[in-house]
Protein backbone atom coordinates (compact mmCIF):
# COMPACT_ATOMS: atom_id res chain seq x y z
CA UNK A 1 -53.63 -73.19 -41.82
CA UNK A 2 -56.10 -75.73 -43.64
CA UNK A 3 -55.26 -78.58 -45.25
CA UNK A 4 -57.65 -79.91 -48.41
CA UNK A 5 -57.25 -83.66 -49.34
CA UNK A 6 -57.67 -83.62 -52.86
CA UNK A 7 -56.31 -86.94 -53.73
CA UNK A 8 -55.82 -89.84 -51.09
CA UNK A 9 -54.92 -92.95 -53.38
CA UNK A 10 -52.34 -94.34 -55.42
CA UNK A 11 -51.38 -95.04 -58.99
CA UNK A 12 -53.91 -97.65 -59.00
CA UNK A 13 -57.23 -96.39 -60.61
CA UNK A 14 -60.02 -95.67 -58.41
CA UNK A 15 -63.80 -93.58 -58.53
CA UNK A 16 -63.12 -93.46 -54.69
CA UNK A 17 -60.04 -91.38 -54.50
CA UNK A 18 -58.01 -89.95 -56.81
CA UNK A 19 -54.05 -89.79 -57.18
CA UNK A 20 -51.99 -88.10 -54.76
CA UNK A 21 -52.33 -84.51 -54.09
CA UNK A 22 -53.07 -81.97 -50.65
CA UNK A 23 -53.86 -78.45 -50.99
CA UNK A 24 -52.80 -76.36 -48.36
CA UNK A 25 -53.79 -72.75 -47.55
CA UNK A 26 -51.20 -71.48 -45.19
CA UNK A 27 -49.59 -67.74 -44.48
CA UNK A 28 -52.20 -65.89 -47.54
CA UNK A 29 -50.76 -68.59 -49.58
CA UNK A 30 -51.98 -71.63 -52.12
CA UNK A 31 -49.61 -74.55 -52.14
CA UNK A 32 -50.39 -77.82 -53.47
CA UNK A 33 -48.18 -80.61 -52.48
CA UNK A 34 -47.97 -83.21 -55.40
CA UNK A 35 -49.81 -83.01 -58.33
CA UNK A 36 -50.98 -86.88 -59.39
CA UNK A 37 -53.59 -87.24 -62.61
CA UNK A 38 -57.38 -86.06 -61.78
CA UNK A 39 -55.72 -83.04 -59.61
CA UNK A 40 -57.25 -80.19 -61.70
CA UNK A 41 -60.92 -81.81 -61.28
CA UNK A 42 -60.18 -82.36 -57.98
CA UNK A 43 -59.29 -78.45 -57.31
CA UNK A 44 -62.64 -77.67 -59.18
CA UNK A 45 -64.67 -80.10 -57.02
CA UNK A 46 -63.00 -78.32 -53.94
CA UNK A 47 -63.88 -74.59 -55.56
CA UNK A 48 -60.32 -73.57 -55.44
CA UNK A 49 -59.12 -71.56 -57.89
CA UNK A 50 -56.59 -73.70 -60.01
CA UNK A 51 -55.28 -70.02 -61.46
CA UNK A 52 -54.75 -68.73 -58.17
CA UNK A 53 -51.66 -71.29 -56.95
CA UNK A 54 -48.86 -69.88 -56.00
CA UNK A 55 -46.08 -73.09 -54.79
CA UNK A 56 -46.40 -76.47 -55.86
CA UNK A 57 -44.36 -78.94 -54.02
CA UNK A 58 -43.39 -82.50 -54.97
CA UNK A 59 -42.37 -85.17 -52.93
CA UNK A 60 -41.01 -87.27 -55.55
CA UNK A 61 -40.96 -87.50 -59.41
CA UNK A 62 -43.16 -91.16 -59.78
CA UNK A 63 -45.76 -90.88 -62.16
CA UNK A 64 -49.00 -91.01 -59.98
CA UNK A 65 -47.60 -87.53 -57.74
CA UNK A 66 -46.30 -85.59 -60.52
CA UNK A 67 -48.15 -86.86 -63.58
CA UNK A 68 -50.83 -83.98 -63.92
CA UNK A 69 -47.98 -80.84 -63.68
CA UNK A 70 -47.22 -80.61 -67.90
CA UNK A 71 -51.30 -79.91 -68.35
CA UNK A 72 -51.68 -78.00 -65.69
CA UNK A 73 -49.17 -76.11 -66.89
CA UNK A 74 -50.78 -75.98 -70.29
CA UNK A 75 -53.79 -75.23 -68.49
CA UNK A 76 -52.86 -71.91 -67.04
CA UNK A 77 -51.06 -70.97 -71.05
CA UNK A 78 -54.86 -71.31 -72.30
CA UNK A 79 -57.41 -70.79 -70.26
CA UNK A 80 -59.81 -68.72 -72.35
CA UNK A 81 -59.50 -65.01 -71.22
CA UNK A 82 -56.75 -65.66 -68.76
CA UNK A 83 -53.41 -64.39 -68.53
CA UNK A 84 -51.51 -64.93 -64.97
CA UNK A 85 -49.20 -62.32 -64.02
CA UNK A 86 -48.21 -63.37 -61.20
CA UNK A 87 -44.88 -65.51 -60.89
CA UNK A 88 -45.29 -69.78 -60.02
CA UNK A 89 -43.06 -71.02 -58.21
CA UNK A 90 -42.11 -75.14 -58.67
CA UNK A 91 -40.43 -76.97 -56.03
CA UNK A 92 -39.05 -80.43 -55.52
CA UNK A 93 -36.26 -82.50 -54.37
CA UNK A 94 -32.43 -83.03 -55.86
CA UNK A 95 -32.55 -83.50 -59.54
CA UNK A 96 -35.80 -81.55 -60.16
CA UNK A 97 -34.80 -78.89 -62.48
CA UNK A 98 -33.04 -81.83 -64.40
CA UNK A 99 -36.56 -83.63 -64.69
CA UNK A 100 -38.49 -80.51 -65.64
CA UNK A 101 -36.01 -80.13 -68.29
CA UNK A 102 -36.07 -83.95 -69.95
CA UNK A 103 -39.80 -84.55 -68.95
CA UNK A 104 -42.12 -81.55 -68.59
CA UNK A 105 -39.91 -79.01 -70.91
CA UNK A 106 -42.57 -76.13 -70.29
CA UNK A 107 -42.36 -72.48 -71.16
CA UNK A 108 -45.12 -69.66 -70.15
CA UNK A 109 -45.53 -67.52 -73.11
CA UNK A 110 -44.06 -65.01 -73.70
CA UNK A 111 -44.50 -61.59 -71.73
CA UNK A 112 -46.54 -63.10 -68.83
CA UNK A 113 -45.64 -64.98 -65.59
CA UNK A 114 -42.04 -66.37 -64.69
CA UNK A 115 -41.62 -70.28 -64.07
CA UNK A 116 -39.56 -70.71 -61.22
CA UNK A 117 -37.80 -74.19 -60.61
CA UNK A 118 -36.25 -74.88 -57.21
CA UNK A 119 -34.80 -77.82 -55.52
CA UNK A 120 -35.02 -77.78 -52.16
CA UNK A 121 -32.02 -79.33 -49.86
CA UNK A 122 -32.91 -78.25 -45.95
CA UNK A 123 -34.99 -75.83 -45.35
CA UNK A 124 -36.59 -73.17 -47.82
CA UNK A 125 -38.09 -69.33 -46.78
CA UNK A 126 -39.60 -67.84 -49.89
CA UNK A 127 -42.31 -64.86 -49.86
CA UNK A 128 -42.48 -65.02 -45.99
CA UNK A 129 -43.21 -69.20 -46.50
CA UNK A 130 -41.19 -71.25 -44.43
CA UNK A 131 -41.09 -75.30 -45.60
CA UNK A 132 -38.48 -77.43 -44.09
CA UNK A 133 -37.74 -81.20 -45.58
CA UNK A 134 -36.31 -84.46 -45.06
CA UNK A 135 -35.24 -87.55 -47.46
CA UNK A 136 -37.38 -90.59 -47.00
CA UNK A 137 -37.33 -93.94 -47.64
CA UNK A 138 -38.87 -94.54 -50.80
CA UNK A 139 -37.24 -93.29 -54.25
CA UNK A 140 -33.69 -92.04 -54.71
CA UNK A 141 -35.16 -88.45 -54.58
CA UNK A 142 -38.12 -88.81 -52.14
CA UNK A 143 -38.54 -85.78 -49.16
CA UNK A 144 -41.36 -85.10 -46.78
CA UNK A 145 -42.41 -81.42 -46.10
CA UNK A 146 -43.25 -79.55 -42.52
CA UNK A 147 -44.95 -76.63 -43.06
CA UNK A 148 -45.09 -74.05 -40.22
CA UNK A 149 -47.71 -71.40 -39.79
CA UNK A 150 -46.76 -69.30 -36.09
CA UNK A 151 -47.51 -72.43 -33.68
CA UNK A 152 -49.01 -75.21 -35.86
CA UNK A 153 -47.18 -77.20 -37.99
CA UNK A 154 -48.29 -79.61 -40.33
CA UNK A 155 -45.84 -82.70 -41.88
CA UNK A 156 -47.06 -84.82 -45.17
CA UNK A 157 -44.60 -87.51 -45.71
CA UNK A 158 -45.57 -88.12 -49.29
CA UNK A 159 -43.98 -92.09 -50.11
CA UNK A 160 -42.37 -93.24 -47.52
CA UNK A 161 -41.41 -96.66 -45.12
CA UNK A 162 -40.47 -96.48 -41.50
CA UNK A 163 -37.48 -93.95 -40.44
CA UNK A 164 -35.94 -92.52 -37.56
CA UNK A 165 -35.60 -89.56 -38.66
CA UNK A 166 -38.52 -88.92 -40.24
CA UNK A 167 -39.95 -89.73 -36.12
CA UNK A 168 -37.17 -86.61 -35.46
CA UNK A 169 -38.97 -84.36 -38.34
CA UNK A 170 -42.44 -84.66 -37.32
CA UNK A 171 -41.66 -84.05 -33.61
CA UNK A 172 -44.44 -82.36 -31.59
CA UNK A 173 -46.43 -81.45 -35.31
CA UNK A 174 -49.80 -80.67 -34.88
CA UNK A 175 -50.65 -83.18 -37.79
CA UNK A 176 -49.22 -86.02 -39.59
CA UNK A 177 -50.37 -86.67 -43.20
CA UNK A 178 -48.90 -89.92 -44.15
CA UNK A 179 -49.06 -92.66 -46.18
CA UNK A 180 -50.42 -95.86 -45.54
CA UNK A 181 -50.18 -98.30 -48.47
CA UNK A 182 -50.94 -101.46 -47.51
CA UNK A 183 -52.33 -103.41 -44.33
CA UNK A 184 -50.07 -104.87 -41.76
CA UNK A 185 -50.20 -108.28 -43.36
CA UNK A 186 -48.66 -106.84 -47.14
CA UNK A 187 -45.18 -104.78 -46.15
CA UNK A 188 -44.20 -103.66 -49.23
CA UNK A 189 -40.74 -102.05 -48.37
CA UNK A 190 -40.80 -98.23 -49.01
CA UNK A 191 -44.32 -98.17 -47.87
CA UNK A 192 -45.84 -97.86 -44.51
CA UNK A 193 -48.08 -100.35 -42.92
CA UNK A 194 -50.68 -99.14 -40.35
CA UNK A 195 -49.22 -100.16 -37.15
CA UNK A 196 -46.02 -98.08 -38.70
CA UNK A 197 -47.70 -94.97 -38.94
CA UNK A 198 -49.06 -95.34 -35.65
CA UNK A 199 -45.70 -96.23 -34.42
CA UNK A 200 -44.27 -92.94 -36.25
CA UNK A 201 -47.50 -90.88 -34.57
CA UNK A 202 -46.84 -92.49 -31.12
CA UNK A 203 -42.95 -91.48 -30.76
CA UNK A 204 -43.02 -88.29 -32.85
CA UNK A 205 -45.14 -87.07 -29.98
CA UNK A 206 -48.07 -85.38 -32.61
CA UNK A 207 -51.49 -84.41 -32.07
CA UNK A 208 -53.50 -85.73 -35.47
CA UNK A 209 -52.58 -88.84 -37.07
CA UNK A 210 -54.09 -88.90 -40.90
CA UNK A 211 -53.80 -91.59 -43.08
CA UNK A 212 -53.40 -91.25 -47.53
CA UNK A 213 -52.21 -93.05 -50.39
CA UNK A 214 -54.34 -96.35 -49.47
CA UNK A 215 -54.39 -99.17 -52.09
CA UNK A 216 -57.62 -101.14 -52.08
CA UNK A 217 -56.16 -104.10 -50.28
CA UNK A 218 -57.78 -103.63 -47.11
CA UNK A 219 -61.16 -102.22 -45.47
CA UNK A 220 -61.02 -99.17 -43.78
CA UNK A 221 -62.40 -100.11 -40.75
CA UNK A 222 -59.06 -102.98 -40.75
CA UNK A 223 -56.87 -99.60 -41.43
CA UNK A 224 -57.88 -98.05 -38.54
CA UNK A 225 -58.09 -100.90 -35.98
CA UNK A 226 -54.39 -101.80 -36.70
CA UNK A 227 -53.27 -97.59 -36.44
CA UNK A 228 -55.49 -97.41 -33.72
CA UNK A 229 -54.02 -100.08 -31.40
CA UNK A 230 -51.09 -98.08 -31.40
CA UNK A 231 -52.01 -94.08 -32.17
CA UNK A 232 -55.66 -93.88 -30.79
CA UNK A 233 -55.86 -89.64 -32.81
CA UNK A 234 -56.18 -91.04 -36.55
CA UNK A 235 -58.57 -90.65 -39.20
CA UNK A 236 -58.60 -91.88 -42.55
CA UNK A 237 -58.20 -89.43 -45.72
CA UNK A 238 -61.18 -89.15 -48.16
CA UNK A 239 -61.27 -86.94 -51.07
CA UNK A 240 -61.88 -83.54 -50.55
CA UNK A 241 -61.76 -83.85 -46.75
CA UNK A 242 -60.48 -80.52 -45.19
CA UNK A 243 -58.95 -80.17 -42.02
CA UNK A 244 -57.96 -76.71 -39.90
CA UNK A 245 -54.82 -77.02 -37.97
């Protein structure tokens, strides 16, 4: 399983790091988690092949992690001397295929690959993938995703604020992608603050401790220190940082 950062910010404009999005190569599969503006540059910085996707998962429908889907779906419709066969498969919380319809309202043409829209309650097993989820504290809608791959397990929060259960959901992962919005001195509720996430890290028992979606309120090395205190394993996210788990 590797994970590929492609975008660790926020909504707020940035030549440091882009919007919201992970890539995340995991049973023969491609599966991008979110899908926030500058994604498609992002996947051609990386060199992966923005054709080749087969699951995209969102974590909730605000602008900055969903914003890019309608032209990437575009994108695949005219890509000179393209045509994908091969089915995509859309995935999201309660009320997604009811904000595909009234937002995004995309069709494939005709005669080539089926759109499939899912909304995902528990736990999901498609094409031998197995993604479990959990609400969060953030939106109406919002989940975080553990993806499983034999012994490793991987958990990106997408937005979220401090949560029992999301301590119970991450349990003994291997890594923790979460976010980190804003230094200990600015909670913001439905965000996390860094001695939060380290708090999260600490009693859900996991091995890696990353942190993403960081507003440019604080320096990373004052990120860090204040995670670190409590979770000593953590790194920041950069752009295009990849990770094997």
């Amino acid at each position: 399983m590797k994970l590929t950062i492609l975008g660790s910010g926020t909504c707020v404009p940035s030549l440091k790091r882009s919007s919201p999005s992970n890539f995340l190569r995991v049973l023969n599969k491609d599966v991008i988690i979110d899908f926030g503006p500058g994604t498609m540059h992002q996947l051609l910085k990386a060199k992966i092949d923005y054709k080749a996707i087969d699951f995209v998962f969102f974590t909730h429908f605000h602008p900055d992690h969903i914003g890019e889907l309608r032209s990437y779906l575009q994108a695949l419709d005219w890509t000179p001397n393209f045509c994908r066969t091969k089915d995509l498969i859309l995935i999201g919380p309660i009320g997604f295929k009811n904000y595909f319809k009234k937002i995004i309202n995309s069709k494939p043409r005709p005669n080539t690959y089926k759109l499939k829209i899912i909304e995902i309650k528990k736990n999901l097993a498609l094409d031998g993938l197995k993604v479990a989820c959990v609400k969060t504290v953030h939106s109406n809608e919002s989940v975080g995703y553990k993806f499983t791959e034999k012994s490793k397990s991987i958990v990106i929060t997408g937005d979220c604020d401090y949560d029992l259960n999301l301590i119970k959901f991450s349990k003994n992962s291997d890594l923790l992608l979460t976010e980190c919005s804003f230094p200990n001195r600015m909670k913001v509720n439905g965000h996390l603050t860094p001695s939060e996430c380290g708090e999260i890290a600490k009693q859900a028992n996991v091995d890696k401790l990353v942190l993403t979606h960081l507003y440019t309120t604080a320096s990373d090395a004052i990120r860090l220190k204040e995670t670190k205190i409590i979770f000593r394993n953590t790194i920041l996210a950069k752009d295009l940082l990849s990770i094997e788990i």
